[in-house]
C-alpha atoms as a PDB file:
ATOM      1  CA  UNK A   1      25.363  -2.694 -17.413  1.00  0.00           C
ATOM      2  CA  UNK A   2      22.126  -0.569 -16.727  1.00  0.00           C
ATOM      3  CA  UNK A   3      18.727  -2.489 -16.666  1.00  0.00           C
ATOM      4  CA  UNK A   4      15.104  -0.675 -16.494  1.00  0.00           C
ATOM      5  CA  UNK A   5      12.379  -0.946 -14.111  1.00  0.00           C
ATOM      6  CA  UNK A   6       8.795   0.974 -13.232  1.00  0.00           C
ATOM      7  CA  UNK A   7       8.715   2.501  -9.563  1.00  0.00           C
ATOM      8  CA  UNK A   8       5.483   4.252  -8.406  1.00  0.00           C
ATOM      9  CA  UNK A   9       7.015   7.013  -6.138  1.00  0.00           C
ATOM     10  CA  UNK A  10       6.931  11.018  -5.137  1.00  0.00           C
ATOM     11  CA  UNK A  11       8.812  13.467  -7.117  1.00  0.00           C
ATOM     12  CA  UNK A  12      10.803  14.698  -4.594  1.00  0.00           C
ATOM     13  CA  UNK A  13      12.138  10.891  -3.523  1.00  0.00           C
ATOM     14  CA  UNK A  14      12.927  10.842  -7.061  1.00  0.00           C
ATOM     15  CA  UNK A  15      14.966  13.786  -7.223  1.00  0.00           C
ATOM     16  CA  UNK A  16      17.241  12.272  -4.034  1.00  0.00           C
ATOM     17  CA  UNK A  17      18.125   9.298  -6.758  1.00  0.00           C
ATOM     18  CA  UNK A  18      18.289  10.595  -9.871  1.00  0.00           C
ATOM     19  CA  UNK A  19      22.092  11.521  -9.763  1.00  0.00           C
ATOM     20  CA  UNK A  20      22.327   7.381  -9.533  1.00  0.00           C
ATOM     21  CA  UNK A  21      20.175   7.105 -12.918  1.00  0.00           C
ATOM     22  CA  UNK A  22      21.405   6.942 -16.443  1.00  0.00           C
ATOM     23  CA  UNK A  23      18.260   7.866 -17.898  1.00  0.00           C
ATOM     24  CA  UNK A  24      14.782   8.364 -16.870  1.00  0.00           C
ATOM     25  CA  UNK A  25      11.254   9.170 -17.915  1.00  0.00           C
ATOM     26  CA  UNK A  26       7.876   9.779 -15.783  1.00  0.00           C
ATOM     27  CA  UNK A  27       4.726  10.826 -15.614  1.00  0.00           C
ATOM     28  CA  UNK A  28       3.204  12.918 -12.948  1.00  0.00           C
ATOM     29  CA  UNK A  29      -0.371  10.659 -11.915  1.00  0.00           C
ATOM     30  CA  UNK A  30      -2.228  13.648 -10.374  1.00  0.00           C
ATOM     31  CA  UNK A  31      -2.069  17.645 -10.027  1.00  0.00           C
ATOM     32  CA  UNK A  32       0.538  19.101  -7.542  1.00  0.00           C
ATOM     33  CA  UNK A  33      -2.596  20.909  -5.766  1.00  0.00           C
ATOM     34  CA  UNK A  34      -5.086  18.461  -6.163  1.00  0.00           C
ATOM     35  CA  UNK A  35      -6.871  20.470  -8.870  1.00  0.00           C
ATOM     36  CA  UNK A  36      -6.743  21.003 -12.243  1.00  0.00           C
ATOM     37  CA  UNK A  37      -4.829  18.645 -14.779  1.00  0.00           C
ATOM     38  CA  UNK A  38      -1.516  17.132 -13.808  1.00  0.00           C
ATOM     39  CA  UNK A  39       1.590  17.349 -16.156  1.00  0.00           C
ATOM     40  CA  UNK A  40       1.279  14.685 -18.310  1.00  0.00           C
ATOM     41  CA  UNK A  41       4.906  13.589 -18.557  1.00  0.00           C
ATOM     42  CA  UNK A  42       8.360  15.480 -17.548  1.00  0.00           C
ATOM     43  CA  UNK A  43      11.579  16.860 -17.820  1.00  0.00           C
ATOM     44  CA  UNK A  44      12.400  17.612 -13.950  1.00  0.00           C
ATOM     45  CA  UNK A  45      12.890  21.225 -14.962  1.00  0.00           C
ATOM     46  CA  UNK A  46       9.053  21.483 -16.309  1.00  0.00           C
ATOM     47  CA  UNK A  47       7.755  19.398 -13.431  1.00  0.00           C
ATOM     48  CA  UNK A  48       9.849  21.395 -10.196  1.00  0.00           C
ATOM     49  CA  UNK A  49       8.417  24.844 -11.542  1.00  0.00           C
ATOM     50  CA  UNK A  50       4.796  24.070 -10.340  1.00  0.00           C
ATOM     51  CA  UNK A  51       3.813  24.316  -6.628  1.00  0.00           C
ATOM     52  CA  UNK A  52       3.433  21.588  -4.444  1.00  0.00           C
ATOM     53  CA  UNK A  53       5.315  19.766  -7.241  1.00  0.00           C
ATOM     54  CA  UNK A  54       7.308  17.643  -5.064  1.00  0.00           C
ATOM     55  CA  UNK A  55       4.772  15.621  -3.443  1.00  0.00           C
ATOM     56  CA  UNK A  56       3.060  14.687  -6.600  1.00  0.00           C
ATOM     57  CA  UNK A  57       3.003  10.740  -7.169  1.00  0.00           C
ATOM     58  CA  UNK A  58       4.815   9.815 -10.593  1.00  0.00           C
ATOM     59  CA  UNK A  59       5.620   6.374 -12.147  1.00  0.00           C
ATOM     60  CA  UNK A  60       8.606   6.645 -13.554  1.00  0.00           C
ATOM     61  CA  UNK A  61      10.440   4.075 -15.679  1.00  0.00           C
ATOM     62  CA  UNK A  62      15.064   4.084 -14.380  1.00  0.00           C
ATOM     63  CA  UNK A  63      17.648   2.667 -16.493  1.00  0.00           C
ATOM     64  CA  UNK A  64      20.081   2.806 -14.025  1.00  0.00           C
ATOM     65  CA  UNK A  65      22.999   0.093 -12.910  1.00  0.00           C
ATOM     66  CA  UNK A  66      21.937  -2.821 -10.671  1.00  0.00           C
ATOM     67  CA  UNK A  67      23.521  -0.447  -7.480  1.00  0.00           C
ATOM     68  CA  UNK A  68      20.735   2.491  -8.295  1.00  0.00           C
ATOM     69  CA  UNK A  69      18.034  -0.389  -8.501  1.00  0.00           C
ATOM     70  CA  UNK A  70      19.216  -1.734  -4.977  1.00  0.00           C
ATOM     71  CA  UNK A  71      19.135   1.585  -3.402  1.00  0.00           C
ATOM     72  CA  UNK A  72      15.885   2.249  -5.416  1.00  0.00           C
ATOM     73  CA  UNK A  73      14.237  -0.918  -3.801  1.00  0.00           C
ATOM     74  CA  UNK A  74      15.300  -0.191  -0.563  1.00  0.00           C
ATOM     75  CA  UNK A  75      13.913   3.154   0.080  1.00  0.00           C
ATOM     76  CA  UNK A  76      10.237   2.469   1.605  1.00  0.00           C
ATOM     77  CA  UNK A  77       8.947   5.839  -0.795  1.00  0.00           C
ATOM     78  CA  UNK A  78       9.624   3.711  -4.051  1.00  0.00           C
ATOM     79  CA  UNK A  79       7.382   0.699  -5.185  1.00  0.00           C
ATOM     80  CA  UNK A  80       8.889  -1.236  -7.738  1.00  0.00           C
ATOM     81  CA  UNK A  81       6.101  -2.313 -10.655  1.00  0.00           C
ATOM     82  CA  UNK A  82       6.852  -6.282 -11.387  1.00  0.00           C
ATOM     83  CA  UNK A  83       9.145  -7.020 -14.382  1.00  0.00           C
ATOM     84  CA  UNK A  84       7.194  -6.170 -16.951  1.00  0.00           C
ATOM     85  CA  UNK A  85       7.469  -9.648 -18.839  1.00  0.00           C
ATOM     86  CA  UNK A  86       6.619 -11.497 -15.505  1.00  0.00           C
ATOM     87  CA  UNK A  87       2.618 -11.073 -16.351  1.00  0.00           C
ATOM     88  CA  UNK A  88       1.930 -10.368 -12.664  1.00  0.00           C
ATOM     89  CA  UNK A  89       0.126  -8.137 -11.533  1.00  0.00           C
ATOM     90  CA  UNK A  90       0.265  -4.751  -9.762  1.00  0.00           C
ATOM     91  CA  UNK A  91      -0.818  -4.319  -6.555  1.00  0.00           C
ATOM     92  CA  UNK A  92      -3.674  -2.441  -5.843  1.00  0.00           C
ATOM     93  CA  UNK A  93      -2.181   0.663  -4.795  1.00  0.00           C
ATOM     94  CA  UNK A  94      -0.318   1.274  -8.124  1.00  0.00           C
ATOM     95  CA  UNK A  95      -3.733   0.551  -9.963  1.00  0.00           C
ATOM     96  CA  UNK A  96      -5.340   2.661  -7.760  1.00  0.00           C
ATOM     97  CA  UNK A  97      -3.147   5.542  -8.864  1.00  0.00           C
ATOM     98  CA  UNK A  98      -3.108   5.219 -12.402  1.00  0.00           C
ATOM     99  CA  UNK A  99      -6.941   4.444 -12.911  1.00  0.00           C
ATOM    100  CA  UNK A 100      -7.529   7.893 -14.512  1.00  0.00           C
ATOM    101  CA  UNK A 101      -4.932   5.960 -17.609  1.00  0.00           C
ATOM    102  CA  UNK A 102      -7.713   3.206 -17.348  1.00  0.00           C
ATOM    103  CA  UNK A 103      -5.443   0.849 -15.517  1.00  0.00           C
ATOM    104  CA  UNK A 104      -7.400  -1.638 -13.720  1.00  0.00           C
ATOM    105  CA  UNK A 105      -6.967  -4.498 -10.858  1.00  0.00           C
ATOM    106  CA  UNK A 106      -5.190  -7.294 -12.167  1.00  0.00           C
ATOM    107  CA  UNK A 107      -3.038  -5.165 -14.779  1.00  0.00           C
ATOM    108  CA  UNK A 108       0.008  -6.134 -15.014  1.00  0.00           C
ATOM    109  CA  UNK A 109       3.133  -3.700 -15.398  1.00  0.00           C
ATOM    110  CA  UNK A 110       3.133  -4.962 -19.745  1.00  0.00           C
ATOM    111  CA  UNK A 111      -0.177  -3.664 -19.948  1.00  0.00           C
ATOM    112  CA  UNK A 112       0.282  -0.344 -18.036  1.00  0.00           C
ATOM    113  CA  UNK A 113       3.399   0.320 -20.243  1.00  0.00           C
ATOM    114  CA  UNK A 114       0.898   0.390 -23.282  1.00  0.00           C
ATOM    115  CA  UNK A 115      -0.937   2.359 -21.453  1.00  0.00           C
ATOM    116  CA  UNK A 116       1.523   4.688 -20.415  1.00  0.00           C
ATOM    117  CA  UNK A 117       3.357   4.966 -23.971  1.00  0.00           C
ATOM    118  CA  UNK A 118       0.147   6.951 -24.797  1.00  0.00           C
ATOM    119  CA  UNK A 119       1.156   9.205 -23.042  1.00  0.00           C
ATOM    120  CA  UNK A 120       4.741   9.149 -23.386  1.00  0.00           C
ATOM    121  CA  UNK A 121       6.266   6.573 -25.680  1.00  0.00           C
ATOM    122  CA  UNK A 122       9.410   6.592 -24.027  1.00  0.00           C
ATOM    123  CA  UNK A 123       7.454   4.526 -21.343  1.00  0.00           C
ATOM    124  CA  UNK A 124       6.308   1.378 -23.245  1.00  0.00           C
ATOM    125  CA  UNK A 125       8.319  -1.381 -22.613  1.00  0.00           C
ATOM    126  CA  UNK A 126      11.616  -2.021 -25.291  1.00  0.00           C
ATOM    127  CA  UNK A 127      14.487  -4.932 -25.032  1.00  0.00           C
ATOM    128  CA  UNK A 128      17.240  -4.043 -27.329  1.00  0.00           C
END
């Protein structure tokens, strides 16, 4: 059974998980060379062909098995977002990162889905 979760991360720390991931969507939160206009959301192919690619922050939403979220939570370059039904908020670091989306302090990870699926829809929050 997979379940879904956000994770603020790196691109690259990504990429050494993704072979555990059924599925998964991001979106790159700031230019590779700190210039310019970042990506807005990616296929890895798309997002590995600019330079400096691989330290770029993303969030990116896993539907993965409970295994891939273990090994997900455990690696100190991935910070899990709160459930997104939980209504707590994200800590200040996430905001912090996706301000240019108009997230603010005290968002919680329901309202930066919204936020997000303007961007990409395949990032708002579904159950089914």
């Amino acid at each position: 059974m997979t379940g879904r979760r956000y994770y603020l991360t790196t691109l690259a720390a990504w990429q050494r998980h993704a072979h555990r991931c059924a599925e998964a969507h991001f979106i790159a939160l700031e230019p590779p060379d700190g210039k310019g206009t970042a990506p807005n959301a990616g296929s890895r192919a798309a997002a590995t062909s600019l330079p400096g690619a691989d330290a770029a922050f993303i969030l990116v939403l896993v539907m993965a098995d409970e295994a891939a979220h273990i090994a997900l939570e455990n690696d100190p370059s991935f910070e899990p977002l709160p459930h997104p039904l939980a209504r707590t908020p994200v800590s200040e670091r996430v905001a912090a990162a996706l301000a240019h989306l108009g997230v603010l302090s005290g968002h919680d990870t329901f309202t930066i889905a919204e936020k997000l699926g303007r961007v990409n829809p395949l990032l708002r929050h579904r159950v089914f």
